[in-house]
C-alpha atoms as a PDB file:
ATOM      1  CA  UNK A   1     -10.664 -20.826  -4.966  1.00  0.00           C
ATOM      2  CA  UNK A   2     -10.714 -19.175  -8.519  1.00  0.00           C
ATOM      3  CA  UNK A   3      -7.502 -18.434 -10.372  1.00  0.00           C
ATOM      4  CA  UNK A   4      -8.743 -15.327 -10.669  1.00  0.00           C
ATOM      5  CA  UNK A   5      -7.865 -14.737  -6.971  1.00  0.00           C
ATOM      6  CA  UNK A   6      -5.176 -14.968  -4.498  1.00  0.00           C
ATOM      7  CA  UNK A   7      -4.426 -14.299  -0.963  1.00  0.00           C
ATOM      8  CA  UNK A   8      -2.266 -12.001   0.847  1.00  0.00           C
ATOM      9  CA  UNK A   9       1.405 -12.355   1.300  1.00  0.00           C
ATOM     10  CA  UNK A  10       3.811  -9.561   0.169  1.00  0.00           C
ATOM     11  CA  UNK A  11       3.685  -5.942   0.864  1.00  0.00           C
ATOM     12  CA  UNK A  12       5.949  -4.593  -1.827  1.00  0.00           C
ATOM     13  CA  UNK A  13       3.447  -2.956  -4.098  1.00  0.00           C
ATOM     14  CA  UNK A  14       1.533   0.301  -3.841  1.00  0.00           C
ATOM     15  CA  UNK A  15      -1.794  -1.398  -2.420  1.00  0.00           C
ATOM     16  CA  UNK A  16      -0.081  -3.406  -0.348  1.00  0.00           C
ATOM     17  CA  UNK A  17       1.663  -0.453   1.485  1.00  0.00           C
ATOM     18  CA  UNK A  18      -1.991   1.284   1.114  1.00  0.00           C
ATOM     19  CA  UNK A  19      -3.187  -1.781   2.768  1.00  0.00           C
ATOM     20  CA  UNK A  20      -0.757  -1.904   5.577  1.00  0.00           C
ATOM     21  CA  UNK A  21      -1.643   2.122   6.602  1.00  0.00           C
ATOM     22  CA  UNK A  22      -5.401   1.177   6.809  1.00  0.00           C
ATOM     23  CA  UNK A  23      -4.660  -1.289   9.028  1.00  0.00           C
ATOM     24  CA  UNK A  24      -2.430   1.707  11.082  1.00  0.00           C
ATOM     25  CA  UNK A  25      -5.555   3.113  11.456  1.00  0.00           C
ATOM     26  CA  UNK A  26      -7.930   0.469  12.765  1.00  0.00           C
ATOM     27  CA  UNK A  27      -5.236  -0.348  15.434  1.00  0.00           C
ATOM     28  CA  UNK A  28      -5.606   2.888  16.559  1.00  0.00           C
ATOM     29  CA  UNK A  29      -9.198   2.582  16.358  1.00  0.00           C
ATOM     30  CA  UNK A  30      -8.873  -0.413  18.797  1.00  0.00           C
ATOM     31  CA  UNK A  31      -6.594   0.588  21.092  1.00  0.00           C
ATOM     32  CA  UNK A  32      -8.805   3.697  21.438  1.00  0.00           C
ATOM     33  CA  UNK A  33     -11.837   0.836  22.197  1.00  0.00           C
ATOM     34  CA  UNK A  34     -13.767   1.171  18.912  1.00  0.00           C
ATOM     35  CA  UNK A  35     -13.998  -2.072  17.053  1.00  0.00           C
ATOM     36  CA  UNK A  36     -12.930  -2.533  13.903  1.00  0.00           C
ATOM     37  CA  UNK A  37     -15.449  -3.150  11.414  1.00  0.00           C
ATOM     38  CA  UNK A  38     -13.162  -4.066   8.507  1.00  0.00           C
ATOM     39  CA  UNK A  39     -11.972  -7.751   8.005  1.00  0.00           C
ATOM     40  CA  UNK A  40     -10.395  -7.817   4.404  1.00  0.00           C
ATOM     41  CA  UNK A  41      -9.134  -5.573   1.725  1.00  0.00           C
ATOM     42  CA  UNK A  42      -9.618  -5.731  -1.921  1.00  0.00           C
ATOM     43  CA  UNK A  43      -8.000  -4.428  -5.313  1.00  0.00           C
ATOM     44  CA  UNK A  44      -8.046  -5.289  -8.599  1.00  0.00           C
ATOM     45  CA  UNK A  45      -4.496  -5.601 -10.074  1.00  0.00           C
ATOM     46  CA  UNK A  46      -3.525  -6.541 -13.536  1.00  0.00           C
ATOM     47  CA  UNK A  47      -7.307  -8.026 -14.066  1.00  0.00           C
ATOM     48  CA  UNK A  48      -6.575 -10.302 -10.949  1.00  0.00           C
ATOM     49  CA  UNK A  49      -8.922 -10.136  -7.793  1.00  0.00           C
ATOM     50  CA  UNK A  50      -6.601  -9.656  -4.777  1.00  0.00           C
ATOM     51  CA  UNK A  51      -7.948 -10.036  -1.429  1.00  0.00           C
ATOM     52  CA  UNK A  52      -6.270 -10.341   2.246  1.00  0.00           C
ATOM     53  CA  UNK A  53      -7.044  -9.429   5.529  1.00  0.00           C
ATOM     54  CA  UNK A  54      -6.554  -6.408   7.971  1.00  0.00           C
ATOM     55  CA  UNK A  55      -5.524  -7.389  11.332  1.00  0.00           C
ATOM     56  CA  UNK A  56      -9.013  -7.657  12.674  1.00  0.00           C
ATOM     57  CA  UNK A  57      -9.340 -10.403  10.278  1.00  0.00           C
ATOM     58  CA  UNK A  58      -5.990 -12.253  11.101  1.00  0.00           C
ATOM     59  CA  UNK A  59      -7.478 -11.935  15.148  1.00  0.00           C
ATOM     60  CA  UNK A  60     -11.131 -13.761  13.502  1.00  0.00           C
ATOM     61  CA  UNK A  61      -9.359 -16.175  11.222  1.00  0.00           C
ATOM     62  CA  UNK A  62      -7.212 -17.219  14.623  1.00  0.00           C
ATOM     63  CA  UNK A  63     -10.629 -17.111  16.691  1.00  0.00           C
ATOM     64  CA  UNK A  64     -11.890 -19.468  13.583  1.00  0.00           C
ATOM     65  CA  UNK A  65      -8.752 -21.873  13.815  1.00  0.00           C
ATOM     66  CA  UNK A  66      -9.123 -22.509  17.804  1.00  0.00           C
ATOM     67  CA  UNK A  67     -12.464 -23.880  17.299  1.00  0.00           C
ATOM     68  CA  UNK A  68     -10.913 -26.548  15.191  1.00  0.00           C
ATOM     69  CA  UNK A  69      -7.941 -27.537  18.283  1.00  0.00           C
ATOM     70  CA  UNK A  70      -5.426 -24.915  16.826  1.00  0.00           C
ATOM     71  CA  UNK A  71      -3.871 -22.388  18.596  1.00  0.00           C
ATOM     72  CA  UNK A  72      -1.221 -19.397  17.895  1.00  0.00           C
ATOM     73  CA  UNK A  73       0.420 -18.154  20.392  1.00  0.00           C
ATOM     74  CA  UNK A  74       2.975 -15.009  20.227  1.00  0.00           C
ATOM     75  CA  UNK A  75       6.183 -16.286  21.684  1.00  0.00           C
ATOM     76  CA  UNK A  76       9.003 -13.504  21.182  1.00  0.00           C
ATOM     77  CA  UNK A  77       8.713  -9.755  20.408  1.00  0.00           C
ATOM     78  CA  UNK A  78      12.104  -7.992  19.368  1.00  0.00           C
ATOM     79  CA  UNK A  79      12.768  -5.077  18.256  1.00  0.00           C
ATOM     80  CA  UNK A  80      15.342  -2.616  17.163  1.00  0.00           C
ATOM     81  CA  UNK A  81      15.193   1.461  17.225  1.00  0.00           C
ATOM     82  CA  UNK A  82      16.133   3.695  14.375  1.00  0.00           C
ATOM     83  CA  UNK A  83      15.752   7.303  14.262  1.00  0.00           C
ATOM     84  CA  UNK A  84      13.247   7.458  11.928  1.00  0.00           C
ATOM     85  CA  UNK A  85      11.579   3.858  11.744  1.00  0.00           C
ATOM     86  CA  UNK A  86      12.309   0.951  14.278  1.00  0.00           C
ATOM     87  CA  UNK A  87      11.876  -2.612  13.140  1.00  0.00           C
ATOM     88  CA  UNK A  88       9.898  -5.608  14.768  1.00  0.00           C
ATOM     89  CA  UNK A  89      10.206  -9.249  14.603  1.00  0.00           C
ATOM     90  CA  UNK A  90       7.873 -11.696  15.930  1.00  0.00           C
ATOM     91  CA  UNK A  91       8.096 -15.318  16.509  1.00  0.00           C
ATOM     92  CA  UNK A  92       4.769 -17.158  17.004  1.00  0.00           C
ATOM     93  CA  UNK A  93       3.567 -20.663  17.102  1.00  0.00           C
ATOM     94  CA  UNK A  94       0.972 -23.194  16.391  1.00  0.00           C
ATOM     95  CA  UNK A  95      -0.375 -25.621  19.008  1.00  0.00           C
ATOM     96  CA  UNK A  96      -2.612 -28.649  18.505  1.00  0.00           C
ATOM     97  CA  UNK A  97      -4.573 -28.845  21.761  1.00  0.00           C
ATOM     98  CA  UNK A  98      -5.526 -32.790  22.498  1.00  0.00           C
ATOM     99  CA  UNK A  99      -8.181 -33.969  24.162  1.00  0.00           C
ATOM    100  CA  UNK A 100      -6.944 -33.628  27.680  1.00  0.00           C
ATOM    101  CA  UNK A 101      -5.577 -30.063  27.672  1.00  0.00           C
ATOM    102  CA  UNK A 102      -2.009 -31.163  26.109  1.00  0.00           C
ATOM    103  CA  UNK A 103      -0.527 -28.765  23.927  1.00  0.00           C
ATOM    104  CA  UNK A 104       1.545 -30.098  20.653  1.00  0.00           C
ATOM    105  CA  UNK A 105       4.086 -27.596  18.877  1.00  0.00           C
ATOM    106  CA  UNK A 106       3.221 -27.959  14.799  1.00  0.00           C
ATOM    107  CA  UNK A 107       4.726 -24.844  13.734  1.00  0.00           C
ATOM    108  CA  UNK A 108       6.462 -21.945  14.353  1.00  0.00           C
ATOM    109  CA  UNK A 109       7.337 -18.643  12.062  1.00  0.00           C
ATOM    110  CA  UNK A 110       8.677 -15.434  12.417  1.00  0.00           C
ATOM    111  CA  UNK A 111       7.219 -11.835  11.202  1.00  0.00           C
ATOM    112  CA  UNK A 112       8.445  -8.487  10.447  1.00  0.00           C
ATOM    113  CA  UNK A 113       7.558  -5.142   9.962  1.00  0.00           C
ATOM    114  CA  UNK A 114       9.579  -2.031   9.206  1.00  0.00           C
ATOM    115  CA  UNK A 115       7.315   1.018  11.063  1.00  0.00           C
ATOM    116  CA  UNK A 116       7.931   4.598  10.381  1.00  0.00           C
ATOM    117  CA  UNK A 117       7.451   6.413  13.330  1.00  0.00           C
ATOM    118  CA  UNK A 118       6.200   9.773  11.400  1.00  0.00           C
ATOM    119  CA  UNK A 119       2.772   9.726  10.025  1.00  0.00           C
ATOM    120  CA  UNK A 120       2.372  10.341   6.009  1.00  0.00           C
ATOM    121  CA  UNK A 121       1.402  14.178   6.786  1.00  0.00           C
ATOM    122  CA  UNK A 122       5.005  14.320   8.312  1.00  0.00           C
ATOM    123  CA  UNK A 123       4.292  14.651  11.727  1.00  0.00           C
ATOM    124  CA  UNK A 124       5.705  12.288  14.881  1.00  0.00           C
ATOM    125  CA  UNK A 125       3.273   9.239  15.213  1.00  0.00           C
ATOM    126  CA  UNK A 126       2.704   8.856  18.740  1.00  0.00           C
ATOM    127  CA  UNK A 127       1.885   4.970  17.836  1.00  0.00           C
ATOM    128  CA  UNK A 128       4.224   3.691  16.031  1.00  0.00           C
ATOM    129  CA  UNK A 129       5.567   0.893  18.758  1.00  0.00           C
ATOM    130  CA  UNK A 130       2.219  -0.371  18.418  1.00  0.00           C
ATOM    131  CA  UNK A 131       1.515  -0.308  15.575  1.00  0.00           C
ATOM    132  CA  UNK A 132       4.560  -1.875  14.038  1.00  0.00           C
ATOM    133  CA  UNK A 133       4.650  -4.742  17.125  1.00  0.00           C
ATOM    134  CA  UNK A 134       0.941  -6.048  16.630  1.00  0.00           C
ATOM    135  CA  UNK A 135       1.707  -5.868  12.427  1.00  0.00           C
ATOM    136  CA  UNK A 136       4.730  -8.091  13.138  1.00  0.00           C
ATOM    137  CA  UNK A 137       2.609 -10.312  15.356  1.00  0.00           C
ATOM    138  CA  UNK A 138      -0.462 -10.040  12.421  1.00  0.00           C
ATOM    139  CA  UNK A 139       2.105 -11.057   9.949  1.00  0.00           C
ATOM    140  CA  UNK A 140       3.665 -14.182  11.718  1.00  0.00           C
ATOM    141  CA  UNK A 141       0.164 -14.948  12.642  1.00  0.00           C
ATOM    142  CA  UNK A 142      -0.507 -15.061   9.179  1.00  0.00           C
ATOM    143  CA  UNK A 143       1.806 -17.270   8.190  1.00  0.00           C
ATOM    144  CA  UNK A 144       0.801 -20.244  10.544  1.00  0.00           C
ATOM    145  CA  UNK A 145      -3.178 -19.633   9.173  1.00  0.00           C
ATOM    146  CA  UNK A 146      -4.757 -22.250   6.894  1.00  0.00           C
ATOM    147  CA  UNK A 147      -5.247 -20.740   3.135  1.00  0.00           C
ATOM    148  CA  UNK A 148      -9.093 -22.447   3.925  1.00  0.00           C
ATOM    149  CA  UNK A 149      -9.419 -20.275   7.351  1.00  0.00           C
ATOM    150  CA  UNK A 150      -8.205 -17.516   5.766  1.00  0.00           C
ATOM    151  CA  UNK A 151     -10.979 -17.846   2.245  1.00  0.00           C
ATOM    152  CA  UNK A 152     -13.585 -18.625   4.558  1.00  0.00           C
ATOM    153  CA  UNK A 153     -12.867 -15.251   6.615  1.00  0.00           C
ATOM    154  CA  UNK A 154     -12.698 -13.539   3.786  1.00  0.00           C
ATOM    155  CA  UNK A 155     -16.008 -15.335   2.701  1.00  0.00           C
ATOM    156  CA  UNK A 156     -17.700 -14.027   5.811  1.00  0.00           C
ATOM    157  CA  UNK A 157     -16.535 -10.491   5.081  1.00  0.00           C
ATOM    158  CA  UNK A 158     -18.134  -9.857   1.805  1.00  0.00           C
ATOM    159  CA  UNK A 159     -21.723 -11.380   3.203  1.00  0.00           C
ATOM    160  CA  UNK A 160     -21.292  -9.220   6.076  1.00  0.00           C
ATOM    161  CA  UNK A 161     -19.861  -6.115   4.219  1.00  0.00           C
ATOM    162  CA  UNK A 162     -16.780  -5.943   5.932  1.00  0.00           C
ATOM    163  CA  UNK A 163     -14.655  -5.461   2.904  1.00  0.00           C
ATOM    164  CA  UNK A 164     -12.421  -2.685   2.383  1.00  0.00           C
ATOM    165  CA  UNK A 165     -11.812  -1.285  -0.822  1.00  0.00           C
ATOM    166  CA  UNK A 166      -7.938  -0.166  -1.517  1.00  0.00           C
ATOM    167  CA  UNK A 167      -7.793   1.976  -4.711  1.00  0.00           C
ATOM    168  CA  UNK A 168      -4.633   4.729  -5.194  1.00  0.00           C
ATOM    169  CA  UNK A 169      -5.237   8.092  -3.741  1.00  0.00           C
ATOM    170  CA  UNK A 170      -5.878  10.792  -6.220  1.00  0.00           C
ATOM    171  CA  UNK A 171      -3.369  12.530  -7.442  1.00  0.00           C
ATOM    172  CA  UNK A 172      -2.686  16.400  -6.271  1.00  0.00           C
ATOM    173  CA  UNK A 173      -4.474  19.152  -8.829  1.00  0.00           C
ATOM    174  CA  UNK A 174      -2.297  21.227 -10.812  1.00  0.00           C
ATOM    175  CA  UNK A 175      -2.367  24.660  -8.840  1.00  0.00           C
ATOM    176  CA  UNK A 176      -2.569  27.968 -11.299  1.00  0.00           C
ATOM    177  CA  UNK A 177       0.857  29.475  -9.988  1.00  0.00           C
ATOM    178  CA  UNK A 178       2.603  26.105 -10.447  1.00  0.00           C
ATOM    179  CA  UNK A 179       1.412  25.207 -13.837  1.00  0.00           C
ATOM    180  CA  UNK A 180       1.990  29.116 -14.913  1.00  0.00           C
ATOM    181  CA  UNK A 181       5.713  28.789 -13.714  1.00  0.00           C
ATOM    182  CA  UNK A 182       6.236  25.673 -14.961  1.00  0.00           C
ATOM    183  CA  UNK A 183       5.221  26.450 -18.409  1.00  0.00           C
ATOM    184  CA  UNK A 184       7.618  29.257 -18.247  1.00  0.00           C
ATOM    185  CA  UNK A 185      10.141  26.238 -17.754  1.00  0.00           C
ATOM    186  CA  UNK A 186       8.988  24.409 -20.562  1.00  0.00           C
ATOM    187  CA  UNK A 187       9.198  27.555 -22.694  1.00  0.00           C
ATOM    188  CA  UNK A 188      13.133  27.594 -22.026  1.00  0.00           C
ATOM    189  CA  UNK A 189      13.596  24.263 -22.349  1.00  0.00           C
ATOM    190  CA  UNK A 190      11.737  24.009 -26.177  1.00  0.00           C
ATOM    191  CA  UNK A 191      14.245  27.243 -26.703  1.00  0.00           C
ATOM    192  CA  UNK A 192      17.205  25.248 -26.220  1.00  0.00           C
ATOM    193  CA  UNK A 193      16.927  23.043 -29.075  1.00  0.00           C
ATOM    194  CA  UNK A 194      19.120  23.736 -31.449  1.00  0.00           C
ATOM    195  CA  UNK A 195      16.607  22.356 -34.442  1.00  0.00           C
ATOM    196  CA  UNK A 196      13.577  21.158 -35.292  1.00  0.00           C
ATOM    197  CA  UNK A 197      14.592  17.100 -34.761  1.00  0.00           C
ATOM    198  CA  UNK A 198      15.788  18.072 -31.735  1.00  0.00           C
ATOM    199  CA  UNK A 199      12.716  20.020 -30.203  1.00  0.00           C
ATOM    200  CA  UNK A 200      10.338  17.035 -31.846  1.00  0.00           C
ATOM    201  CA  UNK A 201      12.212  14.573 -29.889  1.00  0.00           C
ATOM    202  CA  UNK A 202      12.568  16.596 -26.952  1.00  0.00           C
ATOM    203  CA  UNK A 203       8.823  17.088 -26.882  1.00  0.00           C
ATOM    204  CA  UNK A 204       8.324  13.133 -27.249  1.00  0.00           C
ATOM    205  CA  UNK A 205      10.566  12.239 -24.360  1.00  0.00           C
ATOM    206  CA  UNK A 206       9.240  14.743 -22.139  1.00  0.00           C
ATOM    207  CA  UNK A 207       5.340  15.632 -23.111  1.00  0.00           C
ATOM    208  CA  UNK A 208       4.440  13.244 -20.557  1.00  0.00           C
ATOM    209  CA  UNK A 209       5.876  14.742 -17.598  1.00  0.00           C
ATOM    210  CA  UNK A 210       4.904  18.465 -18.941  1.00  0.00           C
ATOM    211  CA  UNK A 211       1.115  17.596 -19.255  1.00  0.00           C
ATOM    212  CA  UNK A 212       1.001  16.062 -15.598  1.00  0.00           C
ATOM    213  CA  UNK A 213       3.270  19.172 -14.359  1.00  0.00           C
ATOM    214  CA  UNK A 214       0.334  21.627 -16.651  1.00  0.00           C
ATOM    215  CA  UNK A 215      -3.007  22.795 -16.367  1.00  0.00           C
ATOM    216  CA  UNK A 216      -4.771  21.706 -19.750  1.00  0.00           C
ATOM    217  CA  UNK A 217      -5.056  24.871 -20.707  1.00  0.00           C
ATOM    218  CA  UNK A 218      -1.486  25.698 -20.550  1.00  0.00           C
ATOM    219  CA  UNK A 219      -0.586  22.226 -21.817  1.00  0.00           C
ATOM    220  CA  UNK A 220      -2.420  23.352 -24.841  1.00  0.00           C
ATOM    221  CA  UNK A 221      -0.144  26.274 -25.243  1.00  0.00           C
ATOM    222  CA  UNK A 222       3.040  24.022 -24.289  1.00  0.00           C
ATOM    223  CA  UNK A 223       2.028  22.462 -27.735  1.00  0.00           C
ATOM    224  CA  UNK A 224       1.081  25.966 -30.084  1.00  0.00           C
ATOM    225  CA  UNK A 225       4.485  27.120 -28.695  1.00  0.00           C
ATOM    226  CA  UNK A 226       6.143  24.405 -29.856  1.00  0.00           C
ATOM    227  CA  UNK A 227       4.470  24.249 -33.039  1.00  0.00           C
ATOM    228  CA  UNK A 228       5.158  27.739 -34.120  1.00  0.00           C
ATOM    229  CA  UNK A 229       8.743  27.359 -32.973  1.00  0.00           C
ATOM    230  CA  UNK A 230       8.637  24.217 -35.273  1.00  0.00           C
ATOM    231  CA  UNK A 231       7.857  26.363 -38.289  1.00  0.00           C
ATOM    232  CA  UNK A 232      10.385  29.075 -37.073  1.00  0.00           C
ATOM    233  CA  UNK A 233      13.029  25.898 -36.893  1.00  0.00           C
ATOM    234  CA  UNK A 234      12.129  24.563 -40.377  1.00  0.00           C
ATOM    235  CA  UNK A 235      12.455  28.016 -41.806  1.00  0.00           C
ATOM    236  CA  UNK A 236      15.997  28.618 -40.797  1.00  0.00           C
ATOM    237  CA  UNK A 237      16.770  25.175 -42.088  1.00  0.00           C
END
């Protein structure tokens, strides 16, 4: 495998948790008997090729490891309620199946997953034991999987264009009534200074926030309005 490329294993980062509420919605998708047509995700971060796989892709990638003797079976779901999220914990298993039928215990590992049970619009999500049990059991599944079984899955996917593309959402627009009242804000704030240092630094440390707050066309007349207070400053100096 390429440098340039690694597998799956933390969900800390913003595509990660992008990643994980796709895969909300292809177990929905399945339990509702549509089959899920995505296998992996992929994002670019830091000029480094991520890829990993969405639960359907854990299920093919354990299909995939059967054929070779291996099996994982799910051995313990637990799980405790909150009243906003609940969190899971599964224990699973690898077998090596002999010959004659005998099962051999290689491996075992647990998984977790922390599963809010509103949706991100806000409202209750009528799936959320679901959906946080099977991602516990996809993630301690995924931890007994072969990095080979998993590349070669992942393979598969991109010849048969099951790949998933996770980029950030875009961000909100401006709306006209915000940016107009906001401005008004920014206004004040420029009034405050007491001189012209202090409004120049003031507009460093905060023109950032302001322009993403602004409409560009206000933005533009953040900046004239602190300009000509500038002058007005300098002048009383």
């Amino acid at each position: 495998m390429e440098e340039s490329k690694s597998l799956v294993q933390k969900d800390e980062s913003l595509p990660f948790r992008l990643m994980d509420a796709l895969d909300d919605s292809l177990i929905i998708a399945e339990l509702e008997g549509r089959m899920p047509e995505i296998l992996t995700y992929h994002f670019s971060d830091k000029g480094q090729e991520v890829w990993g796989l969405s639960k359907a892709g854990v299920d093919e990638a354990t299909a995939e490891l059967s054929k070779q003797g291996e099996v994982i079976r799910e051995m313990e779901l637990n799980f405790t309620d909150g009243k906003d999220e609940a969190f899971f914990n599964v224990k699973a298993a690898r077998y090596v199946i002999s010959k004659n039928g005998q099962e051999v215990l290689l491996d075992t590992k647990f998984g977790t997953k922390r599963q809010s049970k509103k949706t991100a619009s806000g409202k209750d999500n009528t799936f959320w034991y679901e959906q946080g049990s099977i991602k516990a059991c996809r993630n301690a599944s995924m931890r007994l999987i072969p990095k080979t079984i998993v590349q070669a899955v992942i393979e598969n996917a991109k010849q048969k264009g099951k790949v998933k593309e996770v980029k950030e959402p875009e961000p909100e627009k401006v709306q006209p009534e915000y940016s107009a009242n906001y401005l008004v804000e920014v206004i004040k704030h420029m009034d405050g200074a007491k001189n012209f240092h202090e409004l120049r630094n003031s507009f460093t440390k905060h023109s950032a926030e302001w322009k993403s707050n602004l409409l560009p066309a206000d933005f533009i007349r953040a900046i004239e309005y602190k300009d000509a207070l500038k002058k007005k400053l300098e002048e009383v100096k």
